[in-house]
C-alpha atoms as a PDB file:
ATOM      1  CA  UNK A   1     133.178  70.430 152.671  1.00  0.00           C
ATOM      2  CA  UNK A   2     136.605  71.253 153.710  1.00  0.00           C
ATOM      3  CA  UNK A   3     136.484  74.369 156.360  1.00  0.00           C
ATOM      4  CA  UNK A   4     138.746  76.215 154.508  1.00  0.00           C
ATOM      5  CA  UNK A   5     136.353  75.848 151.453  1.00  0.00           C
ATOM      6  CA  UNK A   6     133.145  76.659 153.230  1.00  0.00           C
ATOM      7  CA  UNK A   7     135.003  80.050 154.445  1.00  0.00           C
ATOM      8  CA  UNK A   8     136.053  81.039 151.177  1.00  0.00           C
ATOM      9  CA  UNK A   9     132.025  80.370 149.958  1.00  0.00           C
ATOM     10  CA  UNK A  10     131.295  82.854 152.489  1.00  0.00           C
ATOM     11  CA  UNK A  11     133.377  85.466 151.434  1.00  0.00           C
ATOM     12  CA  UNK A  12     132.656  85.435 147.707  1.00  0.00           C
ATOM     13  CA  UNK A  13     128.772  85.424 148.783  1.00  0.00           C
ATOM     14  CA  UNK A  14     129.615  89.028 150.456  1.00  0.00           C
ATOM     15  CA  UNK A  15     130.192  90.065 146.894  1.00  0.00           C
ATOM     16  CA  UNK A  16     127.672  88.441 144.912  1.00  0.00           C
ATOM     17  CA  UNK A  17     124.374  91.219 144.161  1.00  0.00           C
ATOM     18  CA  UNK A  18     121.106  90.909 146.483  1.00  0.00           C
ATOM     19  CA  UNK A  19     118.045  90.188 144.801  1.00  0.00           C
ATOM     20  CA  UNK A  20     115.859  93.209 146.105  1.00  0.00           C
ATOM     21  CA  UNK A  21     111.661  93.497 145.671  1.00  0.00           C
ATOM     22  CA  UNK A  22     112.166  95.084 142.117  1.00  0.00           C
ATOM     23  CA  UNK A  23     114.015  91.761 141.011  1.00  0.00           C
ATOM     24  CA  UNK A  24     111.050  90.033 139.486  1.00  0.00           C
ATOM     25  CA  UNK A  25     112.436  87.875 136.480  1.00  0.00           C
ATOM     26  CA  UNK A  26     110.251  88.126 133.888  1.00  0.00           C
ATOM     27  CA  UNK A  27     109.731  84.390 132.263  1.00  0.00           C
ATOM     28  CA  UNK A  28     109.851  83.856 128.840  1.00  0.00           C
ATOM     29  CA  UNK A  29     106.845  82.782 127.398  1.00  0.00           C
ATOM     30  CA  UNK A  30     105.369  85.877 129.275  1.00  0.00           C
ATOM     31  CA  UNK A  31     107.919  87.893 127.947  1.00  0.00           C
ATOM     32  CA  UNK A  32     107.451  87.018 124.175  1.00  0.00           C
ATOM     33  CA  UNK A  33     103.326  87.248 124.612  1.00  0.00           C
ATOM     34  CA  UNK A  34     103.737  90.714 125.239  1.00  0.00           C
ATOM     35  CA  UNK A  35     106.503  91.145 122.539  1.00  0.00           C
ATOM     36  CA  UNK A  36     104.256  89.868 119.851  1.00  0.00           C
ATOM     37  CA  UNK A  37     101.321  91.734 120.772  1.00  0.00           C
ATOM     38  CA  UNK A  38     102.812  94.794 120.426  1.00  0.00           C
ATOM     39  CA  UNK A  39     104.243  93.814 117.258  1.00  0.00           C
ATOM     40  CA  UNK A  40     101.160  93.099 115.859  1.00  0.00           C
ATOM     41  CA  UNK A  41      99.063  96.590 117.911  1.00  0.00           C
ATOM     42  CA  UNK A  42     101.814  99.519 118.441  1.00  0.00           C
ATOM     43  CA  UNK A  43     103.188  98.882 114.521  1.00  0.00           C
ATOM     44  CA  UNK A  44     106.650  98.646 115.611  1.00  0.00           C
ATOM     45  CA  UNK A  45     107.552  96.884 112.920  1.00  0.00           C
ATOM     46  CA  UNK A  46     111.087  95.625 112.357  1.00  0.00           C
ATOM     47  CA  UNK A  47     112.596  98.309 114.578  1.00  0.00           C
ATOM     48  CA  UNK A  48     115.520  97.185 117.133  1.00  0.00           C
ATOM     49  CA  UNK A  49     113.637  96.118 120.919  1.00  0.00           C
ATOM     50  CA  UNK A  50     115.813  96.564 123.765  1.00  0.00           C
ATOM     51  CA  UNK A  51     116.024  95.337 127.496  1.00  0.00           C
ATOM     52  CA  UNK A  52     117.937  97.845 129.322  1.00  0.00           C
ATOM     53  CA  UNK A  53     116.816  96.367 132.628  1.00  0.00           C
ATOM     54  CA  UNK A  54     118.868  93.630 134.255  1.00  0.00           C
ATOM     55  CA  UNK A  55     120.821  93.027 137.220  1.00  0.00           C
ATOM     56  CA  UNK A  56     123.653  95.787 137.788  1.00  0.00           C
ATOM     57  CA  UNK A  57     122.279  97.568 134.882  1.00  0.00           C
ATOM     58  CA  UNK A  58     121.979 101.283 134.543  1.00  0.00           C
ATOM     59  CA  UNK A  59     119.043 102.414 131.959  1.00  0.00           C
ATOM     60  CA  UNK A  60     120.123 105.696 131.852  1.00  0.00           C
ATOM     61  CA  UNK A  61     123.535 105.385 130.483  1.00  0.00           C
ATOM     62  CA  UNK A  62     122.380 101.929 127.896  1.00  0.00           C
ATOM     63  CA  UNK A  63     123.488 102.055 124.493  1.00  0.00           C
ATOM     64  CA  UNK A  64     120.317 102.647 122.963  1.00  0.00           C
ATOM     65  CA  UNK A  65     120.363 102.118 119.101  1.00  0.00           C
ATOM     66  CA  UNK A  66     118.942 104.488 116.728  1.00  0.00           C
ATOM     67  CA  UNK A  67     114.787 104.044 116.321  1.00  0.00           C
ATOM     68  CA  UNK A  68     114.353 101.348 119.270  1.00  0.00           C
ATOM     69  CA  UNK A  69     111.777 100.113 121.112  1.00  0.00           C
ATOM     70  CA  UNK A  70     111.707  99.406 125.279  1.00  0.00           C
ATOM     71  CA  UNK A  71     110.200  96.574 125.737  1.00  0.00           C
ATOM     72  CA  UNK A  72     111.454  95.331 129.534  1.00  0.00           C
ATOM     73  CA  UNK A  73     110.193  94.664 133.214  1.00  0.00           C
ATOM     74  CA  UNK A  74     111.577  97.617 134.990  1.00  0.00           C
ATOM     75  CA  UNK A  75     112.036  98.460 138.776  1.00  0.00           C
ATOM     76  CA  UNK A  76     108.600  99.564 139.827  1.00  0.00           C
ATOM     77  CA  UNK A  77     110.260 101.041 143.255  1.00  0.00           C
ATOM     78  CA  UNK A  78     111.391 103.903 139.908  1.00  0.00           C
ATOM     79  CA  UNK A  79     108.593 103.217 137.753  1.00  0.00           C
ATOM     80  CA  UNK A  80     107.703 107.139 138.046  1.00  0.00           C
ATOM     81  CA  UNK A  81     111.283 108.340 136.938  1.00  0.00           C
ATOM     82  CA  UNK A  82     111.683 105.422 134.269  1.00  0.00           C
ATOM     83  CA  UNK A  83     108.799 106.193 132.627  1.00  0.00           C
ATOM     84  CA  UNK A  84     109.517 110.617 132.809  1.00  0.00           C
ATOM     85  CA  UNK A  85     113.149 110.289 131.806  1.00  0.00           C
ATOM     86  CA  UNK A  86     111.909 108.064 128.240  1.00  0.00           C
ATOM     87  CA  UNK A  87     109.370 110.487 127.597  1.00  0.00           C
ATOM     88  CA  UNK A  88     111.314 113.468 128.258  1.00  0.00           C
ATOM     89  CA  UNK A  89     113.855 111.686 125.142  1.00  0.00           C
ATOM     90  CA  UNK A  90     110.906 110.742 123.184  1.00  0.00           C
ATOM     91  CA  UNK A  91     112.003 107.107 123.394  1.00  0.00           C
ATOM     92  CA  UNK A  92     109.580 104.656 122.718  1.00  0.00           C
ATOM     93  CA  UNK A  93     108.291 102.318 124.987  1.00  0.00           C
ATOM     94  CA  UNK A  94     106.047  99.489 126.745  1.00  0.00           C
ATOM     95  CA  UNK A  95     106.653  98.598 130.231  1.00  0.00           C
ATOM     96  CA  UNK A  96     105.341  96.281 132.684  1.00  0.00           C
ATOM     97  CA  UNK A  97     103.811  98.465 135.148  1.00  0.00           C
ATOM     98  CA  UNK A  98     102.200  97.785 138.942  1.00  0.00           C
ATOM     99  CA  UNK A  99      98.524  97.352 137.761  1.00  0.00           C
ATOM    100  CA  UNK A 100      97.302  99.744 140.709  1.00  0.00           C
ATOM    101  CA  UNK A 101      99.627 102.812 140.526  1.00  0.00           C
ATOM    102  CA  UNK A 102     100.572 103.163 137.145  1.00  0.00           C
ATOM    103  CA  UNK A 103      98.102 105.278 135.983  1.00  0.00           C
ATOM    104  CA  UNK A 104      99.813 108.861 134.817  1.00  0.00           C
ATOM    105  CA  UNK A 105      98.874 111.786 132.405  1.00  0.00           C
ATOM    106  CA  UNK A 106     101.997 111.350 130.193  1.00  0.00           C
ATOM    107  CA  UNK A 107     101.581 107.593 129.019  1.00  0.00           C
ATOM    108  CA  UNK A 108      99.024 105.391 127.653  1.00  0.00           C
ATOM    109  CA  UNK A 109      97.885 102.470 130.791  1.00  0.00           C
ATOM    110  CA  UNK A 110      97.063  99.469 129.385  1.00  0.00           C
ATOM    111  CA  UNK A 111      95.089  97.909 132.054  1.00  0.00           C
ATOM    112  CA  UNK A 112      94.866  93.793 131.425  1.00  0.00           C
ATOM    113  CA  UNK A 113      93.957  92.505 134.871  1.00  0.00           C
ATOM    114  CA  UNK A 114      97.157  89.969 134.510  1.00  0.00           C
ATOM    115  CA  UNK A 115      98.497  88.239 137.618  1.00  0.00           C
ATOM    116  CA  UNK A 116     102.505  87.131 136.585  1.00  0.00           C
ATOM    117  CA  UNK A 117     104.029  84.810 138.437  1.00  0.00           C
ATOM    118  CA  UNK A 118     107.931  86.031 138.248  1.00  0.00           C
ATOM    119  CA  UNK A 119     110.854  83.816 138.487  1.00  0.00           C
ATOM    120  CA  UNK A 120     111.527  84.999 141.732  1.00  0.00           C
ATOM    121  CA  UNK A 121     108.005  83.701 142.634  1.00  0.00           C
ATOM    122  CA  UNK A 122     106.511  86.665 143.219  1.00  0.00           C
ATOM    123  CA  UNK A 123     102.739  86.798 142.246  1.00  0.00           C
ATOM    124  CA  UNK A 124     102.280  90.763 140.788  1.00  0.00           C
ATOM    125  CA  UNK A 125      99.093  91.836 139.440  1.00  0.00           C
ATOM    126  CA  UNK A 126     100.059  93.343 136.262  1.00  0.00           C
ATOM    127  CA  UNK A 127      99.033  96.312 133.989  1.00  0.00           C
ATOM    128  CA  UNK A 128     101.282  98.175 131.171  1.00  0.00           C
ATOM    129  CA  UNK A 129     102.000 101.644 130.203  1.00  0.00           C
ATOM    130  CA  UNK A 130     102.975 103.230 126.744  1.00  0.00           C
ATOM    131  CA  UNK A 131     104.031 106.045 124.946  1.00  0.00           C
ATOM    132  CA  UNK A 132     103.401 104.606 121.560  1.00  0.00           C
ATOM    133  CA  UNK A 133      99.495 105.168 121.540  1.00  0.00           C
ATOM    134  CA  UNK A 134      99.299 108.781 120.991  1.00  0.00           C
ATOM    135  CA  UNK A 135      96.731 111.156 122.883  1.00  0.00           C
ATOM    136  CA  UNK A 136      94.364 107.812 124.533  1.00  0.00           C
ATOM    137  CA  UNK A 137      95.292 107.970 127.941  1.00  0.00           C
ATOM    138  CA  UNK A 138      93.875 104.353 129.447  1.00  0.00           C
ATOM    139  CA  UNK A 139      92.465 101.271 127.185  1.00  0.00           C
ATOM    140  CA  UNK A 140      91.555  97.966 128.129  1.00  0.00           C
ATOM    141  CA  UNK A 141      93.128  94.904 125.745  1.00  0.00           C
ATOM    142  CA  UNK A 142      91.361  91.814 126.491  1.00  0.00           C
ATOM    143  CA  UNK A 143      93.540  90.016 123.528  1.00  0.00           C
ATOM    144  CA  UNK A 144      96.821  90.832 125.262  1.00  0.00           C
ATOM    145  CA  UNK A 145      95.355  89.858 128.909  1.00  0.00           C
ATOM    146  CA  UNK A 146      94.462  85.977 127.061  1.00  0.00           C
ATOM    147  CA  UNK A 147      97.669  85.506 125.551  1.00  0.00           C
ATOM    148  CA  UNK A 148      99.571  86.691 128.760  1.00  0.00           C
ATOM    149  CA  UNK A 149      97.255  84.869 130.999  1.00  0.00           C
ATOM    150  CA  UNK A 150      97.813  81.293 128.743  1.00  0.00           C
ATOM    151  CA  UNK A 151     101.701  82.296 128.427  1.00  0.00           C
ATOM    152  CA  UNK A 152     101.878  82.227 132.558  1.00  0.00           C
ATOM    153  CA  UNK A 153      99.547  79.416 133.383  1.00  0.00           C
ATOM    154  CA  UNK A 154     101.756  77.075 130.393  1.00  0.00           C
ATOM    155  CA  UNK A 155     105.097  78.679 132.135  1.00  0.00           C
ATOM    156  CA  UNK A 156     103.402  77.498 135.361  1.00  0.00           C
ATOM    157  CA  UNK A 157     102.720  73.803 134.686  1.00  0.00           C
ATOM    158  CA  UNK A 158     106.404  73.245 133.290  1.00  0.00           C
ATOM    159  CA  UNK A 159     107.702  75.240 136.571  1.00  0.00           C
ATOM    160  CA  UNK A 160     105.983  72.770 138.564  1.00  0.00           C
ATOM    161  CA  UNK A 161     107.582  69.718 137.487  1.00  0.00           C
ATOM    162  CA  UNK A 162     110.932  71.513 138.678  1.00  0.00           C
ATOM    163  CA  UNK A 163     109.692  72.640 141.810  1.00  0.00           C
ATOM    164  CA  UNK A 164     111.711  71.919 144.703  1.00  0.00           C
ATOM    165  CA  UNK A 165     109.845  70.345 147.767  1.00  0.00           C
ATOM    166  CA  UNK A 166     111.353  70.787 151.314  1.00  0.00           C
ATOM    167  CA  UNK A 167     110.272  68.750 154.342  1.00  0.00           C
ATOM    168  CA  UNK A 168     110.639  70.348 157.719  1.00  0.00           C
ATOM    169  CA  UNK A 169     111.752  68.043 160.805  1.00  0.00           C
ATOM    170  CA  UNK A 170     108.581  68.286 163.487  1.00  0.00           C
ATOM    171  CA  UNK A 171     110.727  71.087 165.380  1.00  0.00           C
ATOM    172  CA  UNK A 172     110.725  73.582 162.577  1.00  0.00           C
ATOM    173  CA  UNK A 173     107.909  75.855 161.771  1.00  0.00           C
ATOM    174  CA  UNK A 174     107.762  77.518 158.872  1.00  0.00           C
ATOM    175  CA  UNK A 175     105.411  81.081 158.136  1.00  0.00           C
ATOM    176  CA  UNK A 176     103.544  78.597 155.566  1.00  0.00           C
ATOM    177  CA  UNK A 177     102.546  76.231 158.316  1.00  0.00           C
ATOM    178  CA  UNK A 178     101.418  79.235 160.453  1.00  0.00           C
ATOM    179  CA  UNK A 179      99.974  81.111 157.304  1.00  0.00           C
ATOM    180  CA  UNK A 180      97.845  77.266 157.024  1.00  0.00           C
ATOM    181  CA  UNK A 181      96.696  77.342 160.454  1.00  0.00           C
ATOM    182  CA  UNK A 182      95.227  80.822 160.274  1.00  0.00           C
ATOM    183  CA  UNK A 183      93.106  79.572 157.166  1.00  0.00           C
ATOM    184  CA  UNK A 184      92.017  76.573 158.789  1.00  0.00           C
ATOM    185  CA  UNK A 185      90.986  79.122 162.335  1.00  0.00           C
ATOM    186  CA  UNK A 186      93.074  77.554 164.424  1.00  0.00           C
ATOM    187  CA  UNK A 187      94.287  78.963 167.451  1.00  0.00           C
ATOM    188  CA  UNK A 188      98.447  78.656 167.562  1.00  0.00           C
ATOM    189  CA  UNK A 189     101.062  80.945 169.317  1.00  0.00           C
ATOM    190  CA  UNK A 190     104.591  80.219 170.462  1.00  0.00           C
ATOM    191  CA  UNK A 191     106.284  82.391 173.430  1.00  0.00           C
ATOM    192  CA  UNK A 192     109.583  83.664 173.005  1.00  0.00           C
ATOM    193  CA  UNK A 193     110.998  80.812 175.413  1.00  0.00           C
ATOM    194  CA  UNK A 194     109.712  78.389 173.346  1.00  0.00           C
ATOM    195  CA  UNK A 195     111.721  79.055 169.830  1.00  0.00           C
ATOM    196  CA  UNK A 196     114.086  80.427 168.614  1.00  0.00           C
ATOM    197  CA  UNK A 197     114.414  82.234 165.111  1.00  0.00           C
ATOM    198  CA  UNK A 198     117.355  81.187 162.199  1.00  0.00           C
ATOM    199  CA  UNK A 199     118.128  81.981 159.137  1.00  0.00           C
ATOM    200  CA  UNK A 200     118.796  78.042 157.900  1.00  0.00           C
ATOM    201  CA  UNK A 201     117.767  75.608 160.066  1.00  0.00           C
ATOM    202  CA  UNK A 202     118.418  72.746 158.072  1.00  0.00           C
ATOM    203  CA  UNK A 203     121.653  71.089 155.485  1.00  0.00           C
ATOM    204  CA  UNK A 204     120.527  71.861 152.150  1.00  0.00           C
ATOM    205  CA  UNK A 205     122.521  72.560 149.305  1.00  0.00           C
ATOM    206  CA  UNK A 206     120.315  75.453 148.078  1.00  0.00           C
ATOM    207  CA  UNK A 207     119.399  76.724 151.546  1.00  0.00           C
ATOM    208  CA  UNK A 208     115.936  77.798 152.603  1.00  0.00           C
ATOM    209  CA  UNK A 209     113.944  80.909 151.638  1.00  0.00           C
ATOM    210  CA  UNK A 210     112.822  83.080 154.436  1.00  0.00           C
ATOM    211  CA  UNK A 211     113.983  82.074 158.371  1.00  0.00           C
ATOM    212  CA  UNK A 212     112.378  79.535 160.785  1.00  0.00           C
ATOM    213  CA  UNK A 213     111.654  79.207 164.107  1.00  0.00           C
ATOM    214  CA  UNK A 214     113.265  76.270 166.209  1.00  0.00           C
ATOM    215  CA  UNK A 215     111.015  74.853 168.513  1.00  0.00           C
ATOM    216  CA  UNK A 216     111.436  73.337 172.145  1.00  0.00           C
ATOM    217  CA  UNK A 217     110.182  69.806 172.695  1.00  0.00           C
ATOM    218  CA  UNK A 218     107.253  70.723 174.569  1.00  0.00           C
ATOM    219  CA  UNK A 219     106.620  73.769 171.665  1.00  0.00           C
ATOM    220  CA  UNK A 220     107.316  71.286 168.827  1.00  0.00           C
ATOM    221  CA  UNK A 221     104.251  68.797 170.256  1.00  0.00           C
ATOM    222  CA  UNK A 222     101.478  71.961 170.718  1.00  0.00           C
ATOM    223  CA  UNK A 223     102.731  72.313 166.955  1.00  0.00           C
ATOM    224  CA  UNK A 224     102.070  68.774 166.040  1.00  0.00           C
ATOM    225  CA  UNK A 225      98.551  69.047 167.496  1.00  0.00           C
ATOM    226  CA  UNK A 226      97.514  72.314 166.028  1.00  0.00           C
ATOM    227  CA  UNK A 227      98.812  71.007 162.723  1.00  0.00           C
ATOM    228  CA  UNK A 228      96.930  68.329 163.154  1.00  0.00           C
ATOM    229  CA  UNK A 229      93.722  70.001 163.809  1.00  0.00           C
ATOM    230  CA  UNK A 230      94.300  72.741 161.293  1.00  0.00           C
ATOM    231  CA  UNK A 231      94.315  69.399 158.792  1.00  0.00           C
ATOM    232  CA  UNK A 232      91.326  68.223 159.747  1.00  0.00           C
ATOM    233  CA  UNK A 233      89.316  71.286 159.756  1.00  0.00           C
ATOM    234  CA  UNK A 234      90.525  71.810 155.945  1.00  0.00           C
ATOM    235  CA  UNK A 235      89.514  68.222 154.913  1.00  0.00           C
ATOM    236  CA  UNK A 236      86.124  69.174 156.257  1.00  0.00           C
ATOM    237  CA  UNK A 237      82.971  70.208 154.996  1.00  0.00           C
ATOM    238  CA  UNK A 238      81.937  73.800 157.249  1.00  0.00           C
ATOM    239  CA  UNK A 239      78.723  74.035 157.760  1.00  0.00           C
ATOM    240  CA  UNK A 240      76.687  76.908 159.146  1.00  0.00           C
ATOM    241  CA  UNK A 241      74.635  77.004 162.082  1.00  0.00           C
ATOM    242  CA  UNK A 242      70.367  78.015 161.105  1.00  0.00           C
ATOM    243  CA  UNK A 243      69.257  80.758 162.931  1.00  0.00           C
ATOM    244  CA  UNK A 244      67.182  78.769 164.729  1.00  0.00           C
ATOM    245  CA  UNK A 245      70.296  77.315 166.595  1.00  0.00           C
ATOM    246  CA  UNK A 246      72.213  80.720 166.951  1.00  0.00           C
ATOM    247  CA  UNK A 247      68.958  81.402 168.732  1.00  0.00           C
ATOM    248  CA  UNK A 248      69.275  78.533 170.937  1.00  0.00           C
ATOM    249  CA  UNK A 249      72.926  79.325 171.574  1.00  0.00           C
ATOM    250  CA  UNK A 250      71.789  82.953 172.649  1.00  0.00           C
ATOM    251  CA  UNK A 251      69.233  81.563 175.305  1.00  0.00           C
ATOM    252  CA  UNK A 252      71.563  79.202 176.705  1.00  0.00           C
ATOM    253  CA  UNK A 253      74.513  82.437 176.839  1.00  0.00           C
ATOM    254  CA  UNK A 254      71.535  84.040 178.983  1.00  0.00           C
ATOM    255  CA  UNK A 255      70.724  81.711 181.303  1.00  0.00           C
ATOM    256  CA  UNK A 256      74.554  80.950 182.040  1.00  0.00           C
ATOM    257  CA  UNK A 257      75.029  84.499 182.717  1.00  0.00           C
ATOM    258  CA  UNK A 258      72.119  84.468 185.085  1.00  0.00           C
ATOM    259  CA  UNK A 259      72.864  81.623 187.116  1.00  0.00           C
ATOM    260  CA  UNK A 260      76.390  83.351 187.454  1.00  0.00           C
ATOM    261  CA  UNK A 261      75.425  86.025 189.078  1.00  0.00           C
ATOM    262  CA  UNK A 262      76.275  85.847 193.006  1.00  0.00           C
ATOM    263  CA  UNK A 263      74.426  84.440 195.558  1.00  0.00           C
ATOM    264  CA  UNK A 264      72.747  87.566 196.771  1.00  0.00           C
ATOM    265  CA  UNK A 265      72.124  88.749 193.529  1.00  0.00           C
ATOM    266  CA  UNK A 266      69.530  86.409 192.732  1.00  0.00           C
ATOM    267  CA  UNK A 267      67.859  86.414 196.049  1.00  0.00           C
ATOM    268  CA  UNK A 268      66.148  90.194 195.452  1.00  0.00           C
ATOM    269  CA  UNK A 269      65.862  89.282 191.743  1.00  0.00           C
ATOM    270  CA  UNK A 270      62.929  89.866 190.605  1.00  0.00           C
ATOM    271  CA  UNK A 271      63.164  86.934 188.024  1.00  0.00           C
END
């Protein structure tokens, strides 16, 4: 790539929109599961259904058609104001909702216990919220938390095939490889001396998500090792001491701290 190119990339990027927290892609399959359950459960019939939320979009000033339905992931960081502002206009609605903090006096929460797994990769636990259901103010719907829980496992398995794998030269750590070493109880820590953090460490046509640390030589081999032994302790059976053997262990803590004492100590000891 020509430099004159790669500067021009750089500029347009400034002006392209930043995917934020509330920019969890809904897929598809996920999507229409919850379309044709409330089809079938909030009698909505042939009315017009709506998606007012999108990137750049403004829900407030949408074309809404006459005798819609919402049906759309919203921003939860406004879930509170979304929700008022539709009820306030007695437009109808059902709205992905943050499963823990959705519950309000005003709409219907349809708790589902649904994990979704955006397309921004995101894993959100999942509930709903309504003002289609009259005066019930919470219900449970284990038919809608199947067909939403098949819809994102299917999505999942064809995501797979398409997911992109990245290997890391030995001198870049990643948060997943620290994230694996703190499962596995190993012991790891870099000084400040020893790496330095970047935002793209590597050529890649798609860059990398999140930074990484660059590592010295003499960092990048303490990395090796821990990696190493944070592999081996997840191939391997744990087992668990009996209490006979913690009881062991306690004895043998004792006597070690006995014979540490000094000198003089254990003269007048009366042991």
């Amino acid at each position: 790539m020509s430099k004159k190119k790669q500067d021009y990339d750089e500029f347009i990027e400034k002006f392209k929109p930043k995917k934020t927290t509330d920019d969890c892609y809904t897929p598809p399959p996920v999507y229409e599961a919850v379309l044709d359950w409330a089809r079938k459960h909030l009698d909505i019939g042939d009315r017009p259904v709506v998606r007012p939320f999108y990137p750049g979009g403004d829900f407030e000033h949408f074309d809404y058609p006459d005798n819609c339905v919402v049906i759309d992931n919203p921003p939860f960081s406004i879930f509170s104001k979304i929700c008022n502002w539709y009820v306030e206009r007695g437009i109808p609605f059902l709205l992905f909702a943050p499963a823990m903090s959705s519950i309000k006096q005003n709409v219907t929460y349809i708790g589902v216990s649904c994990t979704i797994t955006y397309e921004n990769g995101a894993n959100v636990n999942t509930a709903f919220v309504t003002n289609m259901m009259g005066d019930i103010i919470c219900t449970t719907a284990p038919d809608l938390h199947e067909s939403v829980k098949k819809a994102n496992d299917d999505n999942l398995k064809q995501s797979k095939k398409a997911i992109r794998k990245l290997s890391f030269p030995d001198c870049v750590l990643r948060a997943t490889t620290l994230q694996t070493m703190s499962r596995a109880g190993v012991d790891f820590c870099i000084k400040r001396e020893q790496g330095c953090v970047v935002g793209q460490a590597c050529e890649s046509k798609k860059g990398e998500f999140g930074n990484s640390i660059l590592l010295s030589d003499t960092a990048t081999a303490k990395k090796l090792a821990a990696e190493k032994l944070a592999a081996e302790k997840l191939a391997a059976e744990r087992l668990t001491l009996t209490e006979k053997s913690k009881a062991i262990i306690a004895q043998l803590n004792e006597a070690h701290a006995k014979s540490s004492y000094p000198s003089y100590v254990r003269l007048f000891s009366p042991y």
